[in-house]
Protein backbone atom coordinates (compact mmCIF):
# COMPACT_ATOMS: atom_id res chain seq x y z
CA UNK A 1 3.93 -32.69 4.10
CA UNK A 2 2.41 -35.53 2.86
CA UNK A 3 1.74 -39.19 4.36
CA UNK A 4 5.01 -40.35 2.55
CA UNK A 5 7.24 -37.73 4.29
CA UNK A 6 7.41 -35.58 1.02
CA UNK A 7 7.04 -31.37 1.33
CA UNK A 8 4.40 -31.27 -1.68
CA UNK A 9 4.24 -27.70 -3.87
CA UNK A 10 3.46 -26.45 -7.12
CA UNK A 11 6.24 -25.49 -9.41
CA UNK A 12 6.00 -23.24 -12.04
CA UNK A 13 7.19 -24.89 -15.45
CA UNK A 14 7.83 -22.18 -17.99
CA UNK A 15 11.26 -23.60 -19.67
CA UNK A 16 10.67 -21.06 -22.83
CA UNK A 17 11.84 -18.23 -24.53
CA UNK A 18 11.10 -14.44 -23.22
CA UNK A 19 7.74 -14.13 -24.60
CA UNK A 20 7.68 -10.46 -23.18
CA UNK A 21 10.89 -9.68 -25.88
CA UNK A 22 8.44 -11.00 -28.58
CA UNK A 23 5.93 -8.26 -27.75
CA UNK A 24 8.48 -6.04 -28.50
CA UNK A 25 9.21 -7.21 -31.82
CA UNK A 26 12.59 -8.92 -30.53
CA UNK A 27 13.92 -5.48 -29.99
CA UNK A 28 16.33 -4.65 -27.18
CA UNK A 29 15.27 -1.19 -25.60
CA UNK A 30 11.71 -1.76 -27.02
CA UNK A 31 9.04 0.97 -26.36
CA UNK A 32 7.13 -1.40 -24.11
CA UNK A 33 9.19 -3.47 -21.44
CA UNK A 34 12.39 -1.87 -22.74
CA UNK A 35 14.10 -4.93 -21.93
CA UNK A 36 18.27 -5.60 -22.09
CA UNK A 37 20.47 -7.83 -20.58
CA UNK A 38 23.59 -6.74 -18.12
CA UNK A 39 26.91 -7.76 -18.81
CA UNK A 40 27.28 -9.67 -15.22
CA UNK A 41 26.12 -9.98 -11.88
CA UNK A 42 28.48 -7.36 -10.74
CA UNK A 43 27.17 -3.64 -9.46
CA UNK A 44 29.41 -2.11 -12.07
CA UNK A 45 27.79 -4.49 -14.81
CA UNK A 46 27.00 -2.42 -17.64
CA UNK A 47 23.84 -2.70 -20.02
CA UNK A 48 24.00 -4.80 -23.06
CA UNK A 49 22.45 -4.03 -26.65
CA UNK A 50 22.00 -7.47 -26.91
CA UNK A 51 18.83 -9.54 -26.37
CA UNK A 52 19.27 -12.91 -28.50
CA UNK A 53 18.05 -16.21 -27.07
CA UNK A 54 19.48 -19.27 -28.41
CA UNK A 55 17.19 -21.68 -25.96
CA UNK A 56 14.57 -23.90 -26.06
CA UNK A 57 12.91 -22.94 -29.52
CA UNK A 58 11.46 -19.40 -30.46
CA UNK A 59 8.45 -18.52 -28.50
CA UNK A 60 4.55 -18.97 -30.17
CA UNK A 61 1.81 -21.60 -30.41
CA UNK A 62 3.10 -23.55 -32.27
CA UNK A 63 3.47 -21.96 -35.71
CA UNK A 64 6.30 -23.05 -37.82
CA UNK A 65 9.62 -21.01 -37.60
CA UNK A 66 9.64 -19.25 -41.17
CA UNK A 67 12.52 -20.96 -43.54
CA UNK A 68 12.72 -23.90 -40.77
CA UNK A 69 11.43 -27.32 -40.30
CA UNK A 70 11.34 -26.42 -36.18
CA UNK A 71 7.61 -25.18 -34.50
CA UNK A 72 7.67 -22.70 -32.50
CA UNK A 73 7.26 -23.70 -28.62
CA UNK A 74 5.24 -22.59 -25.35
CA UNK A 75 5.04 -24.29 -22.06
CA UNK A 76 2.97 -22.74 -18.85
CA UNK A 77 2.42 -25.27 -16.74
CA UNK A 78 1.91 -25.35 -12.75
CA UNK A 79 3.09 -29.00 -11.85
CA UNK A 80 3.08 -30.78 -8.43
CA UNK A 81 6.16 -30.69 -7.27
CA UNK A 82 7.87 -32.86 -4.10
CA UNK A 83 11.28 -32.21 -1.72
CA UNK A 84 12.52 -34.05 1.13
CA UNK A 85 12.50 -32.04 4.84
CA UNK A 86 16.15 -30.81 4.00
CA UNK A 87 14.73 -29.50 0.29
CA UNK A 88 16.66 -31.79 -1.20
CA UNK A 89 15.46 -34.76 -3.82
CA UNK A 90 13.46 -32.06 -5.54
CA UNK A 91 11.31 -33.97 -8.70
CA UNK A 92 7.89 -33.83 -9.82
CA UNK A 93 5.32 -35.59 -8.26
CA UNK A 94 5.51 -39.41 -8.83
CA UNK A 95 7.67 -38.52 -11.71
CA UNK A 96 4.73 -36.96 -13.15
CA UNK A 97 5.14 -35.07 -16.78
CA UNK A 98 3.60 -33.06 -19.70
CA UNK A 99 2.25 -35.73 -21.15
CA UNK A 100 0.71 -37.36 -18.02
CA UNK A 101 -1.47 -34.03 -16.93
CA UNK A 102 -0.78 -31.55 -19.35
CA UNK A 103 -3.15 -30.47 -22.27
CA UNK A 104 -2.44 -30.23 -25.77
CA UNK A 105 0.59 -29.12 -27.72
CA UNK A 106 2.39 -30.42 -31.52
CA UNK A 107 4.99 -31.85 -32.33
CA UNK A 108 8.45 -30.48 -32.69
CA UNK A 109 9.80 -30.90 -36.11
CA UNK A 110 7.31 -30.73 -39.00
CA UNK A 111 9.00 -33.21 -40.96
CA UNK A 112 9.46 -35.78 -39.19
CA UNK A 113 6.89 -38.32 -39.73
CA UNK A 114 7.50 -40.43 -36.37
CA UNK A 115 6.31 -37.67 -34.14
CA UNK A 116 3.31 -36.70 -33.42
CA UNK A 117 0.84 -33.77 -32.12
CA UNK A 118 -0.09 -35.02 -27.86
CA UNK A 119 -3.74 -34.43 -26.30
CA UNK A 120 -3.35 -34.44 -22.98
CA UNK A 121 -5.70 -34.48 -19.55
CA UNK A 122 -5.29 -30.75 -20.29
CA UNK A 123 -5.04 -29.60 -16.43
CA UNK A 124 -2.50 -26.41 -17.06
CA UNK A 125 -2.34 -25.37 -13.14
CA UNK A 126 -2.65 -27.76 -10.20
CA UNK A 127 -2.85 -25.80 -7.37
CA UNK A 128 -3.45 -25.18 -4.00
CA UNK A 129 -2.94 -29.03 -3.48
CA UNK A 130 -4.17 -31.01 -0.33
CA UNK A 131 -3.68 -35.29 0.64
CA UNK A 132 -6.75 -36.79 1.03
CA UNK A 133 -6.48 -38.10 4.89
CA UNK A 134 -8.42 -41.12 4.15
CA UNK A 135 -6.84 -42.36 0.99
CA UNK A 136 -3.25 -41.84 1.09
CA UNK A 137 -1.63 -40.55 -2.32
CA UNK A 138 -4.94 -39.10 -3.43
CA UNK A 139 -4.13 -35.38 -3.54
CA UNK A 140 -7.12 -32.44 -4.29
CA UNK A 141 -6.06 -29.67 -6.05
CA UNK A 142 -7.70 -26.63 -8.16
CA UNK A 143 -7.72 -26.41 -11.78
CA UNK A 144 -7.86 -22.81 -12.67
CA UNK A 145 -7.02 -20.63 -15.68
CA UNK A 146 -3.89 -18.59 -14.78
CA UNK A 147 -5.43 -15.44 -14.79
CA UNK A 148 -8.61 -13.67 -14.18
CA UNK A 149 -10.18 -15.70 -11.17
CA UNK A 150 -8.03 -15.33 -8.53
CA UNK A 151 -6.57 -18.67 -9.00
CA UNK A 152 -10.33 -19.98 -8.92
CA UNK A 153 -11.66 -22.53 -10.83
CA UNK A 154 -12.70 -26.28 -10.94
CA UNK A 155 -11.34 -29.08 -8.21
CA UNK A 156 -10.14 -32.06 -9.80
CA UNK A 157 -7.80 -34.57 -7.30
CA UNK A 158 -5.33 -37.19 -8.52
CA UNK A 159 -4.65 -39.86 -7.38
CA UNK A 160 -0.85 -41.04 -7.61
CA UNK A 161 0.91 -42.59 -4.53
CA UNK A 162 4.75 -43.63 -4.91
CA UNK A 163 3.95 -46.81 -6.02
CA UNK A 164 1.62 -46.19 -9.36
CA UNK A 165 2.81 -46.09 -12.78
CA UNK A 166 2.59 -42.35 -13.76
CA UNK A 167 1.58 -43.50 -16.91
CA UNK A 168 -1.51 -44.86 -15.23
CA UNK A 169 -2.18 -41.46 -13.44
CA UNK A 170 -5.53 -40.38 -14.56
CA UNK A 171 -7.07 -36.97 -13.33
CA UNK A 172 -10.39 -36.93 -11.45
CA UNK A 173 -12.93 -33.89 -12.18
CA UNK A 174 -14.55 -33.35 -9.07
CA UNK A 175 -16.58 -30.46 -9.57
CA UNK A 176 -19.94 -29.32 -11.75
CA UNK A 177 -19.28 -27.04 -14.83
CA UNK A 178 -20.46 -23.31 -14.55
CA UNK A 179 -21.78 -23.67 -11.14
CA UNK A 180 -18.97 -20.66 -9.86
CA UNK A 181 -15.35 -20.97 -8.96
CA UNK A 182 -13.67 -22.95 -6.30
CA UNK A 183 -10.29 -22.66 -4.40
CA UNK A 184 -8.56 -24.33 -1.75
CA UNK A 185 -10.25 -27.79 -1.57
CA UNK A 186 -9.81 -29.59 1.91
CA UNK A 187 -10.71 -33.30 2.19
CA UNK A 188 -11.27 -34.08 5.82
CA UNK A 189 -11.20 -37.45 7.75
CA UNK A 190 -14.97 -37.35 7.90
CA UNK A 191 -14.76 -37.88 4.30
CA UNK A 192 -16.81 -34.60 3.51
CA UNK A 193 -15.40 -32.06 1.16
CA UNK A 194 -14.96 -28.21 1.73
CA UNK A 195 -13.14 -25.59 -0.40
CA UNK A 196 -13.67 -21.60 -0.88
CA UNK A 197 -16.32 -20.52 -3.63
CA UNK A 198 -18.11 -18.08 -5.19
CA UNK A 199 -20.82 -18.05 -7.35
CA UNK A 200 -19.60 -16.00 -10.26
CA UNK A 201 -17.66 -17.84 -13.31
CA UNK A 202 -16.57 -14.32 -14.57
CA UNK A 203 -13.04 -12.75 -15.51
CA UNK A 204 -12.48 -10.04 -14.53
CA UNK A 205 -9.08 -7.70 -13.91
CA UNK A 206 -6.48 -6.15 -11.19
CA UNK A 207 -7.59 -2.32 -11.85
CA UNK A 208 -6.68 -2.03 -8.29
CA UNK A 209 -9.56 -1.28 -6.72
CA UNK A 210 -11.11 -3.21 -3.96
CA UNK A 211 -14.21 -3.44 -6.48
CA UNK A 212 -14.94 -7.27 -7.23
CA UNK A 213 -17.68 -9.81 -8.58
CA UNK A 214 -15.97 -12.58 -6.57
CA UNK A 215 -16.66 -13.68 -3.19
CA UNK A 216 -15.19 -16.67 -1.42
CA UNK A 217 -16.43 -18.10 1.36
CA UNK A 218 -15.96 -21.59 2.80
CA UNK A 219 -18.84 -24.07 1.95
CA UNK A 220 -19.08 -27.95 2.30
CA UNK A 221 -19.53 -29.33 -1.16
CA UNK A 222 -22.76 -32.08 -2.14
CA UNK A 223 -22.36 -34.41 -4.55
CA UNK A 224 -25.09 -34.11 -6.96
CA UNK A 225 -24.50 -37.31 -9.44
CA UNK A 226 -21.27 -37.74 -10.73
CA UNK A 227 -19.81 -33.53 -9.42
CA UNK A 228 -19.68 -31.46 -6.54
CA UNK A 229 -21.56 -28.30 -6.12
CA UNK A 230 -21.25 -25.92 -3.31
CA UNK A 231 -23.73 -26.59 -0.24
CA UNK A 232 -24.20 -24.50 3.06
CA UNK A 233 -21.68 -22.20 4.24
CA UNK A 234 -19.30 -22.54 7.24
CA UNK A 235 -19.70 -19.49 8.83
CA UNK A 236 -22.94 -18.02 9.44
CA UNK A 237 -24.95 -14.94 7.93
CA UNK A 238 -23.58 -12.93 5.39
CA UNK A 239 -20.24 -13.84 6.40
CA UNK A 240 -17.34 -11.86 8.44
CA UNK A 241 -17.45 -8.70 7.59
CA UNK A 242 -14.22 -6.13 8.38
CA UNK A 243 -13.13 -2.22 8.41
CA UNK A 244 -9.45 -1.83 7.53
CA UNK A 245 -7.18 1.11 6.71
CA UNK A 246 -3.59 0.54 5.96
CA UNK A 247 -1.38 3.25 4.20
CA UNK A 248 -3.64 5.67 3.09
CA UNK A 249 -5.85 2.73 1.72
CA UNK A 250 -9.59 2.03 3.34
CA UNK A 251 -11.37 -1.06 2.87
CA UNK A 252 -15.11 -1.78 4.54
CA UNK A 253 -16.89 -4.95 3.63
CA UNK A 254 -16.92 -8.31 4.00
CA UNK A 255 -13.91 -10.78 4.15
CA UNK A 256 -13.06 -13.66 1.59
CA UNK A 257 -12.79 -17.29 3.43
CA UNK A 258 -9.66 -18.99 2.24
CA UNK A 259 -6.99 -21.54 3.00
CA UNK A 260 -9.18 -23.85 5.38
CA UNK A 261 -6.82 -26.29 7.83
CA UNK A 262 -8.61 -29.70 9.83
CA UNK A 263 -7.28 -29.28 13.27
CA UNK A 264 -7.14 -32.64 13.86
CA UNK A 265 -4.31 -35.47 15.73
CA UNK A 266 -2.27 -37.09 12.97
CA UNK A 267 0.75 -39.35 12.79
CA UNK A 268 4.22 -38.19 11.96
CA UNK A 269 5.29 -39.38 8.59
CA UNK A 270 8.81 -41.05 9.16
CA UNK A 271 11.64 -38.93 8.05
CA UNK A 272 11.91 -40.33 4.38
CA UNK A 273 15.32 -40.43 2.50
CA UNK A 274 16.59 -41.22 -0.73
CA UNK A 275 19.71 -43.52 -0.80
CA UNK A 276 22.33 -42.91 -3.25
CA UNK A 277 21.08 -44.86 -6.86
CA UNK A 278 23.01 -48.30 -7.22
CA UNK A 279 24.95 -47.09 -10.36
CA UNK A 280 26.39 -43.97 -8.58
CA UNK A 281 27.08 -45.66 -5.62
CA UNK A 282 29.34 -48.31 -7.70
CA UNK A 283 31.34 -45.59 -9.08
CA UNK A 284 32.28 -44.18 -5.12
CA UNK A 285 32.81 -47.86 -4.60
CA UNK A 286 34.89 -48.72 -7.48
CA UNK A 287 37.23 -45.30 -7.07
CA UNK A 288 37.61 -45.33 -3.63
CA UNK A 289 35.79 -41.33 -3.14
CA UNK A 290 34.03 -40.87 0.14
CA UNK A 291 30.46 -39.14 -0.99
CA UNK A 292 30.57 -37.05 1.93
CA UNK A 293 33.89 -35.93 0.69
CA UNK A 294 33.07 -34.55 -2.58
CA UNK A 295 29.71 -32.86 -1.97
CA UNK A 296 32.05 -31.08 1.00
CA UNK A 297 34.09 -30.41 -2.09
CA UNK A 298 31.02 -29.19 -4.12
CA UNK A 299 29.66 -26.89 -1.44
CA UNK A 300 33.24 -25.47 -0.81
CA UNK A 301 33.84 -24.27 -4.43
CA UNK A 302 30.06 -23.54 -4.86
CA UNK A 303 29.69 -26.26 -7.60
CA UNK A 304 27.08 -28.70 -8.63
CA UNK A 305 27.51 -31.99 -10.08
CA UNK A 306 25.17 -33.37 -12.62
CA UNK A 307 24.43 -36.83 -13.28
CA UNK A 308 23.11 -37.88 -16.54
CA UNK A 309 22.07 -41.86 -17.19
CA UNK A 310 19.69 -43.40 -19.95
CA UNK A 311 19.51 -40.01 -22.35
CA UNK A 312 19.54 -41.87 -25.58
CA UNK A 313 15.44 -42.37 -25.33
CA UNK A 314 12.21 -40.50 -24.10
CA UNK A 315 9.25 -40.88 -22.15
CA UNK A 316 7.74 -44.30 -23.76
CA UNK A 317 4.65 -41.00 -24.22
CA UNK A 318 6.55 -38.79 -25.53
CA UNK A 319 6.53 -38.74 -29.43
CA UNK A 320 6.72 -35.05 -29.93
CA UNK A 321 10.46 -34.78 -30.25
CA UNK A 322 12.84 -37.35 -31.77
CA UNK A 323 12.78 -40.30 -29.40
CA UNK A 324 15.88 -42.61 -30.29
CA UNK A 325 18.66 -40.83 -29.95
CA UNK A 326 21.73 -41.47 -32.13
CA UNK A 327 25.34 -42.52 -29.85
CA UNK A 328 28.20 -42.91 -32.88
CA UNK A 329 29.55 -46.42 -32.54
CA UNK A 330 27.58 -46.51 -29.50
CA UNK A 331 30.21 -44.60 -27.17
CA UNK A 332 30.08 -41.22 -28.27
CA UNK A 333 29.76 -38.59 -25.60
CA UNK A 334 29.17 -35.29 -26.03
CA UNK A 335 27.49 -32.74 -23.59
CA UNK A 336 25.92 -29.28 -23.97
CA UNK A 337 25.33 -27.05 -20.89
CA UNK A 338 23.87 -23.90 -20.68
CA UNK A 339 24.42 -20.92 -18.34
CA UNK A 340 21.96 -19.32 -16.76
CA UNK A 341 21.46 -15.12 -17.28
CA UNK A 342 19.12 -12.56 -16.22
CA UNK A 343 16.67 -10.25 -18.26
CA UNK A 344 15.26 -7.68 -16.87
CA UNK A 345 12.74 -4.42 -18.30
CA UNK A 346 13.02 -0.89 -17.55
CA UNK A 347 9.87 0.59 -16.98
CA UNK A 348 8.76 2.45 -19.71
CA UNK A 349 5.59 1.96 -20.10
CA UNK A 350 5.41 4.81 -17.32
CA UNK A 351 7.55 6.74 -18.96
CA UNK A 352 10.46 5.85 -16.29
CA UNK A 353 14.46 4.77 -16.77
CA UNK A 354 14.84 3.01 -13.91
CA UNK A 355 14.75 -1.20 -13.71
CA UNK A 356 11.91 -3.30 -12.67
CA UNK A 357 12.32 -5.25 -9.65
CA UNK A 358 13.10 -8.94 -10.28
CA UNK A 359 14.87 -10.84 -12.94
CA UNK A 360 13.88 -13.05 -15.89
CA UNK A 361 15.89 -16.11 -16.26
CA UNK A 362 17.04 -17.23 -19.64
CA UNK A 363 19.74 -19.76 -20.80
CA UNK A 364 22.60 -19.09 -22.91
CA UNK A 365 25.74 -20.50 -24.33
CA UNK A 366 27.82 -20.91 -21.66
CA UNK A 367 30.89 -18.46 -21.18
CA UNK A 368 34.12 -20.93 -20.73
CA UNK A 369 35.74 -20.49 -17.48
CA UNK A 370 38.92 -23.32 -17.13
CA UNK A 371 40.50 -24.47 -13.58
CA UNK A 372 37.28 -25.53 -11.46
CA UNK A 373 38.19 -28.90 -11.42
CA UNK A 374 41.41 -30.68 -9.45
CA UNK A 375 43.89 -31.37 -12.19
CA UNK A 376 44.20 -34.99 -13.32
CA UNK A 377 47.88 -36.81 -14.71
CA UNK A 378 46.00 -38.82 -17.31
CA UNK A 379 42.42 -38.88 -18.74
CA UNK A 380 40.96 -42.47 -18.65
CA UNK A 381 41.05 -45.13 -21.76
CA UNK A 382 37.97 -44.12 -23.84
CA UNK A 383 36.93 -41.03 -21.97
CA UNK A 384 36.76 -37.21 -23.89
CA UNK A 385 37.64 -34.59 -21.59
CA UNK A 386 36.81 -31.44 -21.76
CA UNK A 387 37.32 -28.51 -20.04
CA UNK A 388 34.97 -27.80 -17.49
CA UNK A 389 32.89 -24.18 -17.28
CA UNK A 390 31.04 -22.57 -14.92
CA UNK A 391 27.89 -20.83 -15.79
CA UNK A 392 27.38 -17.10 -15.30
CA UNK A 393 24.41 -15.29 -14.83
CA UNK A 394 23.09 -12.37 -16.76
CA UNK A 395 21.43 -9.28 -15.74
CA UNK A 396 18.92 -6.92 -16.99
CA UNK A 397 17.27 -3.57 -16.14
């Protein structure tokens, strides 16, 4: 939690197609994942021969969608994220985006001569993510590729209290190129700076085996010029060294040094909450609904309600998609949901039949389902009403 009251994460942002289904050649079944879809969340759901994805745009780097106008899209990004104490309030950081830390990516449509391609700060994964106690809204993080260093890699720290424009957010690189990996960076009220490191800058595989070039230990960082480099370590000697044996599986050697904590008095951040935005609030007002009422309503039928305002224009940054959105005689209203389904892969690549554990999510046209709203006697002046429909998920093996 930080100074502010906020619970501050990382989120995965991966809003894209099922890149896994593209290594298969877009085949349902394939010889590698063997990936399908099941017909419902049910135990009796049966297996679907059907794999199609209709959302966001077709997987890839970019490359144009043959016979289209449309690029093809990617996004892999591991984002601060905030909630309130209750999880609720969930956004990004400061209202942080892709085009405030992310790296480079092109534009959507290829012939549309308003957008443009976006270079970024290019920080992909912000991770393992620590306040600075002395300069509230500062937070440390590490940088690191997403696989191949065991979420090692560079410590960069941003600073971006409540009160900045995320558009002035501007990522500090902390530490010295190819002088080893870092992880877990702890800013203490001393104002010195620790984090886990090795020396190695290597990749390197799973293979599971206990075999590995990396070794982390804890070590107070010294600024040399403008970066950080690793200094002394905090424990002594060659480190702390361990024999374990767990399920058939020996280990003998010494320990990595990870997630350090300052023990250390602080102040309780008051309980922070987010009061109902002005327009919302009106509405309630204006129609006489209790708030309390309807989400007791919402919880009750296991709904959610979504709130849409100022969806005709973008991010002032983002130019990468078409900006100014057209509204018919300026009160058209239209809106597209999309239900959420599962994937999931049998696993053939060892020759089994049976599913993988987990699910993939993936969105979908949305199957119509009428009746989950209280009946009304007239719709208002102006208003299109549509029935309502409640999104189903979708499994796969």
């Amino acid at each position: 939690m930080d100074s502010f009251g906020r619970v501050v994460f990382t989120q995965w942002d991966h809003l894209q197609r099922d890149q896994q289904l593209g290594n298969d050649g877009g085949q349902c079944n394939g010889p590698s994942y063997g990936l399908f879809n099941f017909s419902s969340e049910a135990a009796t759901a049966t297996k679907l021969n059907d794999c199609s994805e209709v959302f966001p745009e077709p997987h890839g780097n970019g490359s144009v969608v043959p016979n289209t106008n449309v690029r093809t899209h990617r996004i892999n990004l591991f984002t601060p994220w905030t909630v309130l104490e209750d999880g609720s309030d969930g956004e990004v950081l400061n209202h942080l985006g892709r085009q405030e830390i992310g790296g480079y990516f092109q534009e959507s449509f290829t012939d549309d001569p308003n957008l443009t391609d976006f270079t970024g700060q290019n920080v992909e994964l912000f991770l393992h993510i620590k306040e600075h106690p002395l300069e509230a809204g500062t937070y440390f993080a590490t940088d690191a590729p997403e696989f191949g260093t065991h979420s090692g890699g560079k410590i960069v720290a941003l600073p971006s209290p409540p009160t900045l424009n995320p558009d002035a957010a501007r990522v500090q690189h902390l530490t010295a190129d190819n002088s080893g990996r870092y992880r877990d960076p702890l800013p203490l009220s001393s104002g010195a700076l620790i984090a886990a490191h090795t020396d190695t800058n290597a990749f390197e595989g799973g293979g599971g085996t206990f075999s590995t070039l990396y070794k982390y230990r804890l070590k107070t960082l010294v600024k040399n010029g403008q970066r950080y480099t690793a200094g002394a370590t905090l424990t002594p000697g060659n480190g702390l060294e361990a024999k374990i044996t767990y399920s058939g599986t020996s280990f003998d050697g010494v320990l990595w040094e990870l997630n350090p904590v300052e023990v250390r008095a602080r102040t309780r951040p008051a309980r922070l909450e987010v009061p109902l935005p002005a327009p919302e609030s009106n509405v309630f007002t204006k129609t006489g609904v209790s708030l309390g009422a309807l989400r007791a309503y919402l919880e009750q039928n296991n709904l959610a309600l979504i709130v849409s305002r100022n969806v005709t224009s973008r991010d002032d940054a983002d130019r990468q998609q078409p900006f100014n959105l057209r509204v018919p005689g300026g009160c058209g209203k239209h809106c597209q949901t999309r239900q959420g389904v599962r994937r999931d892969a049998l696993a053939t690549v060892s020759g089994g039949s049976t599913a993988w554990h987990g699910r993939h999510q993936l969105t979908e046209t949305r199957s119509a389902r009428v009746g989950a709203n209280p009946a009304r006697s007239e719709s208002r002046r102006g208003e299109q009403t549509r029935d309502r429909t409640l999104g189903q998920r979708r499994y796969c093996q």
